[in-house]
Structures are given as structure tokens and as C-alpha cells.
N, C-alpha and C. Protein backbone atom coordinates (compact mmCIF):
# COMPACT_ATOMS: atom_id res chain seq x y z
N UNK A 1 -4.12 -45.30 -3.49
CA UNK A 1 -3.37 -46.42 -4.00
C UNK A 1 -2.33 -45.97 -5.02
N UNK A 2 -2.62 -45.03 -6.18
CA UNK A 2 -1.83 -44.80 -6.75
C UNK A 2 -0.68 -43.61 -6.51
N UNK A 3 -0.92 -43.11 -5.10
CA UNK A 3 0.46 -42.28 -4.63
C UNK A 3 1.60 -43.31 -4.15
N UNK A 4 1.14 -44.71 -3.59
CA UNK A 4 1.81 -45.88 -3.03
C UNK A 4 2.82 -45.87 -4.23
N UNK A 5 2.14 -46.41 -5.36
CA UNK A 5 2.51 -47.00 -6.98
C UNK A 5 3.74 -45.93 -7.22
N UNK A 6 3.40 -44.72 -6.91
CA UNK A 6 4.25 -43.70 -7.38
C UNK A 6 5.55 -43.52 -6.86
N UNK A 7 5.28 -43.99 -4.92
CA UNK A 7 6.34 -43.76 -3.99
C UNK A 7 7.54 -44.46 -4.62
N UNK A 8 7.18 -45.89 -4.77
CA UNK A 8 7.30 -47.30 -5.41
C UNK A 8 8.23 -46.92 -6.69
N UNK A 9 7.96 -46.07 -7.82
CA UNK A 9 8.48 -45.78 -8.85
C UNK A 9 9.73 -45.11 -8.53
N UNK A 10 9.24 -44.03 -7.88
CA UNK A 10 10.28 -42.90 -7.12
C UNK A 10 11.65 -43.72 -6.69
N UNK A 11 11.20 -44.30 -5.65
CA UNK A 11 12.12 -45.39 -4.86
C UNK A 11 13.38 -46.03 -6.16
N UNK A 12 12.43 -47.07 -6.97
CA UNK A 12 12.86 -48.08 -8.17
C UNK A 12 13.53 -47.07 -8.47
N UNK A 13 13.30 -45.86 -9.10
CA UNK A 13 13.99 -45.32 -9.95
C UNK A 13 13.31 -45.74 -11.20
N UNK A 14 12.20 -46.04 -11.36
CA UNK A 14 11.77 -46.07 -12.62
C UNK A 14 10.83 -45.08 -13.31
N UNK A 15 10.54 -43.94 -12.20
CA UNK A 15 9.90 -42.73 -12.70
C UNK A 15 11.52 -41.57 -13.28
N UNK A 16 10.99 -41.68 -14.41
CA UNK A 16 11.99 -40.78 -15.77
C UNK A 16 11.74 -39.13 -15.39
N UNK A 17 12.88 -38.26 -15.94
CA UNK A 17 12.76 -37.08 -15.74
C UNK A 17 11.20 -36.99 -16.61
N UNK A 18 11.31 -36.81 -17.11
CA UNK A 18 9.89 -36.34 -18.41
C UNK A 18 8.81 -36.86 -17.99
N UNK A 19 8.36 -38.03 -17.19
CA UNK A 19 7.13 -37.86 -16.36
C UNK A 19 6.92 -36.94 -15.40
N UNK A 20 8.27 -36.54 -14.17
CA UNK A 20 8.27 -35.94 -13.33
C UNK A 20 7.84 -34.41 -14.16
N UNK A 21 8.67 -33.74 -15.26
CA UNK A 21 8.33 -32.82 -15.51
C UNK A 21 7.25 -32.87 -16.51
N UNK A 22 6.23 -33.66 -16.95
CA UNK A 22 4.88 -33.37 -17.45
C UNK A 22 3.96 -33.39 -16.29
N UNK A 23 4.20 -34.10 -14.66
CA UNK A 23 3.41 -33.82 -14.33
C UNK A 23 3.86 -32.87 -12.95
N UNK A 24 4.21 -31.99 -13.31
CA UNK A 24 4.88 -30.52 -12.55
C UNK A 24 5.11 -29.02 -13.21
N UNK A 25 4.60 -28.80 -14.67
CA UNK A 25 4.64 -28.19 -15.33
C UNK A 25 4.52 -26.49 -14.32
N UNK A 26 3.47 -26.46 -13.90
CA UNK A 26 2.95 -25.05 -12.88
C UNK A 26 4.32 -25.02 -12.69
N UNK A 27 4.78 -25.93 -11.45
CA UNK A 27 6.01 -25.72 -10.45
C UNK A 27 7.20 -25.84 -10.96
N UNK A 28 7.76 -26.34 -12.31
CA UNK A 28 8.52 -25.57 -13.02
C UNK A 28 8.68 -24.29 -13.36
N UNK A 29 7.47 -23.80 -13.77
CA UNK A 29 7.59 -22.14 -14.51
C UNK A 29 7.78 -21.52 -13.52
N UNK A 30 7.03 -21.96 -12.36
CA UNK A 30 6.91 -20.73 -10.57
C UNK A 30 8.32 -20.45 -10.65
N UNK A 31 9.28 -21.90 -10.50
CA UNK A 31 10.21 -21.81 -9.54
C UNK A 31 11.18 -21.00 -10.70
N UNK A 32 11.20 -21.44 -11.72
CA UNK A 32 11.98 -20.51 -13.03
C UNK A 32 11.68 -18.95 -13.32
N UNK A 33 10.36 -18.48 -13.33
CA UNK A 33 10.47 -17.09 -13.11
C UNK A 33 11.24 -16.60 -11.71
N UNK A 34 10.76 -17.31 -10.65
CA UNK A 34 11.32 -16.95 -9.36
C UNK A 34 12.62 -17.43 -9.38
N UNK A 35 13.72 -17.18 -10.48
CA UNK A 35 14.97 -17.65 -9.95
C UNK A 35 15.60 -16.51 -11.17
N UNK A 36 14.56 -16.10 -12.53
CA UNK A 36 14.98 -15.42 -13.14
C UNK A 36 14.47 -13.63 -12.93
N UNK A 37 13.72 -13.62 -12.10
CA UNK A 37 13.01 -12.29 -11.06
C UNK A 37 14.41 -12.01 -10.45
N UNK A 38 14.68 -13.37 -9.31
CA UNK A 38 16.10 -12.84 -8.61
C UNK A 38 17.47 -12.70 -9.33
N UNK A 39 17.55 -13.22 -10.24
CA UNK A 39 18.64 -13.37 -10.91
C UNK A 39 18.13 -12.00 -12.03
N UNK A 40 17.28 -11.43 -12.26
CA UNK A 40 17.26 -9.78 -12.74
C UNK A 40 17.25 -8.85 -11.99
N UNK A 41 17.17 -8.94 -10.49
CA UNK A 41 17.46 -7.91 -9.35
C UNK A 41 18.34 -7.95 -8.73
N UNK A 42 19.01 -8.93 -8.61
CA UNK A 42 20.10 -9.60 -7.91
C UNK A 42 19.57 -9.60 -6.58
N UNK A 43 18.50 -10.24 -6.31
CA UNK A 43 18.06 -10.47 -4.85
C UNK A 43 18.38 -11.99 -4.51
N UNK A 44 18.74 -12.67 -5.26
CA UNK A 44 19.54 -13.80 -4.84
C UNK A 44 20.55 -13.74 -4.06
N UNK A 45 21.53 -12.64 -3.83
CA UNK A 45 22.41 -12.56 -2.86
C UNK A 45 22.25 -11.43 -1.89
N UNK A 46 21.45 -10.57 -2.33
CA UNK A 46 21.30 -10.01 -1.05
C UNK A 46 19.67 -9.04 -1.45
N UNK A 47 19.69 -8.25 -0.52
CA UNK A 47 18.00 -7.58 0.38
C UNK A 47 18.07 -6.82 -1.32
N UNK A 48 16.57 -7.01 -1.54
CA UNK A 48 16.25 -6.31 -2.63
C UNK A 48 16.16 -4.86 -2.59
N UNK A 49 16.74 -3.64 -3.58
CA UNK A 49 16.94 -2.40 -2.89
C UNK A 49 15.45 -1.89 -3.31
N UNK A 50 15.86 -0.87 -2.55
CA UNK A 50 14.12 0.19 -2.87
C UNK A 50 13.95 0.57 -4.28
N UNK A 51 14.45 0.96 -4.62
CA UNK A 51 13.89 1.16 -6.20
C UNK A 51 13.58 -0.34 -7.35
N UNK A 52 13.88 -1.12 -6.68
CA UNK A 52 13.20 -2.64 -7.29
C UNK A 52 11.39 -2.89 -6.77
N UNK A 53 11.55 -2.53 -5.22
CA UNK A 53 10.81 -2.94 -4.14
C UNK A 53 9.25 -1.78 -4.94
N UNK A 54 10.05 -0.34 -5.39
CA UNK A 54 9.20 0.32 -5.65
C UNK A 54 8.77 0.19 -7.40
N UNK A 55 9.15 -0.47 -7.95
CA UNK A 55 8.84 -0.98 -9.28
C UNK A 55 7.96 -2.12 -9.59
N UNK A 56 8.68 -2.94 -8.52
CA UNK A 56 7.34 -4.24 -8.71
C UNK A 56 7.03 -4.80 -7.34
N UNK A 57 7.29 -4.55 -6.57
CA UNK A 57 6.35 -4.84 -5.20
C UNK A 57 4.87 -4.34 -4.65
N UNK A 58 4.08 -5.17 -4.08
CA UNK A 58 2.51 -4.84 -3.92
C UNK A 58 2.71 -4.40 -2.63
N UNK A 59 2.34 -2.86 -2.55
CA UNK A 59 1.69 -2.48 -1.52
C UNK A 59 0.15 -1.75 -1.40
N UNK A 60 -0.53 -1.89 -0.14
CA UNK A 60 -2.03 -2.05 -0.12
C UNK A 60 -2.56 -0.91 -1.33
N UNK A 61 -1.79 0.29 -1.22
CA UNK A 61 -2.12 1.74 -1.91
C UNK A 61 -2.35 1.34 -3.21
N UNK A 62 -1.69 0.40 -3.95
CA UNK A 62 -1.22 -0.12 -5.23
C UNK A 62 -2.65 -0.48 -5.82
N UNK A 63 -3.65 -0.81 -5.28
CA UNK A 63 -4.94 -1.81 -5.40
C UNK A 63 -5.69 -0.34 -5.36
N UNK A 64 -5.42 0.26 -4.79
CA UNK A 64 -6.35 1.57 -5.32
C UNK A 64 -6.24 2.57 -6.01
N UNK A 65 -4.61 2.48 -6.48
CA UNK A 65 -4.45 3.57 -7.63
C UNK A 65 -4.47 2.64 -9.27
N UNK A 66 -4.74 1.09 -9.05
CA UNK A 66 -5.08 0.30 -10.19
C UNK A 66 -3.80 0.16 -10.47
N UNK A 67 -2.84 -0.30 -10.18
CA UNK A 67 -1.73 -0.86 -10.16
C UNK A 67 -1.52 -2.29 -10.16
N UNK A 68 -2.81 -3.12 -11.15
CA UNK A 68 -3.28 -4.08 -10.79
C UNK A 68 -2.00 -4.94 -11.15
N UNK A 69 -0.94 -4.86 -12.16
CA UNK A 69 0.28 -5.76 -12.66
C UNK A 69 0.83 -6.50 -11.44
N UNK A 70 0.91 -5.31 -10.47
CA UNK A 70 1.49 -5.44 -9.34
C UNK A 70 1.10 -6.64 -8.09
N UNK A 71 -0.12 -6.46 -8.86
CA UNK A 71 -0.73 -8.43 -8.23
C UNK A 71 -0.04 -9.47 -8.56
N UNK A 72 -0.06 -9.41 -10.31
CA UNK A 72 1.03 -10.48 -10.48
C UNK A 72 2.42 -10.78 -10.19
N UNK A 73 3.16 -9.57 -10.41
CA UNK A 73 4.28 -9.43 -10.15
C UNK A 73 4.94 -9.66 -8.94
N UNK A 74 3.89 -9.23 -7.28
CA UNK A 74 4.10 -9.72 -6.16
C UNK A 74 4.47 -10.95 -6.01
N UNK A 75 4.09 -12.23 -6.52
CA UNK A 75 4.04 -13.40 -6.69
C UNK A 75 5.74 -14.06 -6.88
N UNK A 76 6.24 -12.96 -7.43
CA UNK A 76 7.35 -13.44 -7.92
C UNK A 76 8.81 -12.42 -7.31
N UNK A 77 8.30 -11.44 -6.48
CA UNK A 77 9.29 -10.93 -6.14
C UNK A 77 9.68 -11.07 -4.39
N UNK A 78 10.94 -10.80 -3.68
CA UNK A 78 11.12 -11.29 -2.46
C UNK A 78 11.50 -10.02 -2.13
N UNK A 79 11.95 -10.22 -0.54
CA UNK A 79 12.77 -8.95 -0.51
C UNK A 79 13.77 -8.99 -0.24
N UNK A 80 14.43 -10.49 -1.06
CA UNK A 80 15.55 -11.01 -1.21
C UNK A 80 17.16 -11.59 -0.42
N UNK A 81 18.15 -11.92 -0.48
CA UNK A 81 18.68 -12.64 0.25
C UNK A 81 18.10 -13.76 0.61
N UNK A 82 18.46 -14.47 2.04
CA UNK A 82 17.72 -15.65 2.12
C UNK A 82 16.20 -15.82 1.39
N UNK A 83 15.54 -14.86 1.69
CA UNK A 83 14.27 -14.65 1.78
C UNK A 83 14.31 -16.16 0.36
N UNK A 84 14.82 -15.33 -0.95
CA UNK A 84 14.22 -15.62 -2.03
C UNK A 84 14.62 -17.51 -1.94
N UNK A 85 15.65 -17.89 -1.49
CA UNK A 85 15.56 -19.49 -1.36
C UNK A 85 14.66 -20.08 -0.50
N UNK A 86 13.97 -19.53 0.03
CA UNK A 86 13.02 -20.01 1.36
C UNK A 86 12.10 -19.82 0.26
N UNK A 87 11.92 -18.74 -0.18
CA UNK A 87 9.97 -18.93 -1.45
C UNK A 87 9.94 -19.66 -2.33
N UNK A 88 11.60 -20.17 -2.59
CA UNK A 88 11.69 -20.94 -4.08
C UNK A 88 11.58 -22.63 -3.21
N UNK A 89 12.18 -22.79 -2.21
CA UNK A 89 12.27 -23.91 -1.64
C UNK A 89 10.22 -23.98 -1.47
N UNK A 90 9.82 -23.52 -0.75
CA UNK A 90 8.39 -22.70 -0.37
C UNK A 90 7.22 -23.34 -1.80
N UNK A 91 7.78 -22.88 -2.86
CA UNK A 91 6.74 -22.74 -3.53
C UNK A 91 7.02 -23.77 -4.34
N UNK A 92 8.33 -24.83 -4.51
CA UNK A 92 8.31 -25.85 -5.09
C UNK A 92 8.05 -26.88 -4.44
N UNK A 93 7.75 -26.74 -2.86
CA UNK A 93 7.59 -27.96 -2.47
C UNK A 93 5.82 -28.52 -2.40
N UNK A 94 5.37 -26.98 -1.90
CA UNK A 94 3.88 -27.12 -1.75
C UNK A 94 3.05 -27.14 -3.04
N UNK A 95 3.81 -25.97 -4.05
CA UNK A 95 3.11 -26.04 -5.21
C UNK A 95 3.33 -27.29 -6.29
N UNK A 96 4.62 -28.19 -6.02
CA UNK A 96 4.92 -29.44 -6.58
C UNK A 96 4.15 -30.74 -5.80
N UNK A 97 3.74 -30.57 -4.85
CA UNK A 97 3.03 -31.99 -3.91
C UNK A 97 1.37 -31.29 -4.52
N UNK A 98 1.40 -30.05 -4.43
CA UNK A 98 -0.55 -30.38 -5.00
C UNK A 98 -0.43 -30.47 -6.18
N UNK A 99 0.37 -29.74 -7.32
CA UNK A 99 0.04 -30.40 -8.93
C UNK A 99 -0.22 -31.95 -9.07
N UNK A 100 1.36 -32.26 -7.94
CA UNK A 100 1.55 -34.07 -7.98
C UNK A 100 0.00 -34.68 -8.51
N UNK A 101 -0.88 -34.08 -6.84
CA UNK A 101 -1.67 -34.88 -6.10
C UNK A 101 -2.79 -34.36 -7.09
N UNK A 102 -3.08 -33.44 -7.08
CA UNK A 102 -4.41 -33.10 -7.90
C UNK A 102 -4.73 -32.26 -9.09
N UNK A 103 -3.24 -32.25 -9.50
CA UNK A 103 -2.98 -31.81 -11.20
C UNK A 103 -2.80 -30.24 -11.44
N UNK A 104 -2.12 -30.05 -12.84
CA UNK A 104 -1.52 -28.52 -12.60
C UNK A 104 -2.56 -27.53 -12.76
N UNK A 105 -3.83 -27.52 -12.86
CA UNK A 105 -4.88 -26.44 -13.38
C UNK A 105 -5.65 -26.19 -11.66
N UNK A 106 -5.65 -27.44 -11.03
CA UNK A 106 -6.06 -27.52 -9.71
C UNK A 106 -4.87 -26.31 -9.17
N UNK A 107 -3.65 -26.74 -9.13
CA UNK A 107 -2.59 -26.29 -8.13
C UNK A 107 -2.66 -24.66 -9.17
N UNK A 108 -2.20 -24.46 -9.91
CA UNK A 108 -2.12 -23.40 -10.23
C UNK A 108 -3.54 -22.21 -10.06
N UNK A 109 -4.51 -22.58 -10.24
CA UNK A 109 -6.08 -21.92 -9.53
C UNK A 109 -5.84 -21.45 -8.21
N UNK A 110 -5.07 -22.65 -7.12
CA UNK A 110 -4.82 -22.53 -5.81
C UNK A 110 -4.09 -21.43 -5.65
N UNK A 111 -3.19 -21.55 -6.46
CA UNK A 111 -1.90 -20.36 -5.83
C UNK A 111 -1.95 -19.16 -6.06
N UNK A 112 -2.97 -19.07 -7.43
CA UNK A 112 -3.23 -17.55 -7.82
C UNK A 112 -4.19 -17.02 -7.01
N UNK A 113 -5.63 -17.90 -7.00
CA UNK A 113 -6.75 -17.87 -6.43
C UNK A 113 -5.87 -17.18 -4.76
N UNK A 114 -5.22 -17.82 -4.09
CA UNK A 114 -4.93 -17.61 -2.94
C UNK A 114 -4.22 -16.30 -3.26
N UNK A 115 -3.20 -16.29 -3.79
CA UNK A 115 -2.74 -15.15 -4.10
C UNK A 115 -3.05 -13.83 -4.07
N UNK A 116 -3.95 -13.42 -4.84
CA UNK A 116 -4.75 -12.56 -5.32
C UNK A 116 -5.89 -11.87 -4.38
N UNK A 117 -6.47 -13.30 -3.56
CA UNK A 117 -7.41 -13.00 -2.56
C UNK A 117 -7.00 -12.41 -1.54
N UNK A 118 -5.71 -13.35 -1.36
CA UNK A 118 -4.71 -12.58 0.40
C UNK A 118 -4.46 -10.66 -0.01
N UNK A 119 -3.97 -10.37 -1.06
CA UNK A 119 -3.64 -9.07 -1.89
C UNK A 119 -4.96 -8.30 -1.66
N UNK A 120 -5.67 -8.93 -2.44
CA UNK A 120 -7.30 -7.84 -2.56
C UNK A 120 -7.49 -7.61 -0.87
N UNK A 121 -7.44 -8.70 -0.13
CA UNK A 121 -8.14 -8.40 1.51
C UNK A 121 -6.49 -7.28 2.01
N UNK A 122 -5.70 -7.55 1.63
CA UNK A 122 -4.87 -6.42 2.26
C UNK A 122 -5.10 -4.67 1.92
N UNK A 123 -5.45 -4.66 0.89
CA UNK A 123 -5.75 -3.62 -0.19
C UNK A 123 -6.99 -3.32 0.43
N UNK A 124 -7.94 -3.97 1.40
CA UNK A 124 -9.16 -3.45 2.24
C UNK A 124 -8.91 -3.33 3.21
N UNK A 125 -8.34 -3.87 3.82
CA UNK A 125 -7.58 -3.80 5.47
C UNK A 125 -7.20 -2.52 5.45
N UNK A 126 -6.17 -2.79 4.86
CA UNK A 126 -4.84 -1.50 5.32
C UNK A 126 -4.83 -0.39 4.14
């Protein structure tokens, strides 16, 4: 009932910036590191080069020489050009509809939690 109420607000125009951004906080910061990541590599306009790729990109080896930063840092890097508007489009839409729906400690758990897990099982795989 109260996503109806909300549609309803949306619509009116009576939902204010400052509700939208108290209750989107996660998917603010995502999409702001991920615009200031590309905008410090310049992978916003084009393919991120190798010596970026090899500074902060996760590959499987990385998880076994304890390169653990590199978990976090994956999160936020592309391998740029289109790529990086597709993760920013990507991660504000999905990570902004679950804070919406089930609040920012929920959505943010999700994305790391997922994050981290997809990383660790690659880091055993391969």
C-alpha cells in the first residue's frame, strides 16, 4: 500500500528532493564514487588502460596473494567507456529500487554481501 502512496507522491510532485535523497543515501555514494573512480581514470570516455586495470582491478590471483583492498575497490572500477554508464545506470537503478523498498542497511548488505561472495567464489574457481 505504501509503494501506491509513494507512486502517487512521485506523480503529484509532492515527494521533495530531501526525502528522495534521505531515503537513497547507499545509491547516492555508489553512484558518486563510481563517477569520481571514472572521472580519476578517465574511464568515462574511454577503455580503462592497463596500468589502472593493474592497480585496482580484482583478479582471481589477487585473493591469494591478500590483496584483499582489491575487493573493495572492484566494486567501483569498470573497464570503462560505455561500460562505466551501463554500471552507473546498473547500480542506481537496482541499488536505488531496493534501498527504496527495503531500506539502505538492507540494500547496502545486498550489494557488498553479493559482491564479495561472487569475488571470494572466483578466487576458488579460477
Amino acid at each position: 500500500m505504501s509503494d501506491l502512496s509513494n507512486i502517487k507522491k512521485i506523480r503529484s510532485g509532492s515527494l521533495r528532493v530531501e526525502q528522495v535523497v534521505g531515503r537513497i543515501p547507499f545509491t547516492l555514494i555508489m553512484v558518486i564514487l563510481l563517477l569520481l573512480v571514472a572521472w580519476w581514470t578517465n574511464s568515462y570516455v574511454q577503455e580503462l588502460t592497463r596500468e589502472w586495470v593493474n592497480r585496482l582491478g580484482f583478479a582471481p590471483r589477487d585473493f591469494w596473494f591478500l590483496r584483499w583492498e582489491r575487493l573493495i575497490l572492484s566494486a567501483l572500477v569498470t573497464s570503462g567507456g560505455v561500460t562505466v554508464w551501463f554500471a552507473l545506470g546498473m547500480v542506481a537503478f537496482t541499488s536505488g529500487v531496493a534501498e527504496w523498498k527495503k531500506g539502505t542497511l538492507r540494500a547496502a548488505l545486498t550489494f557488498w554481501g553479493v559482491h564479495l561472495v561472487t569475488l571470494v567464489l572466483e578466487g576458488l574457481i579460477f
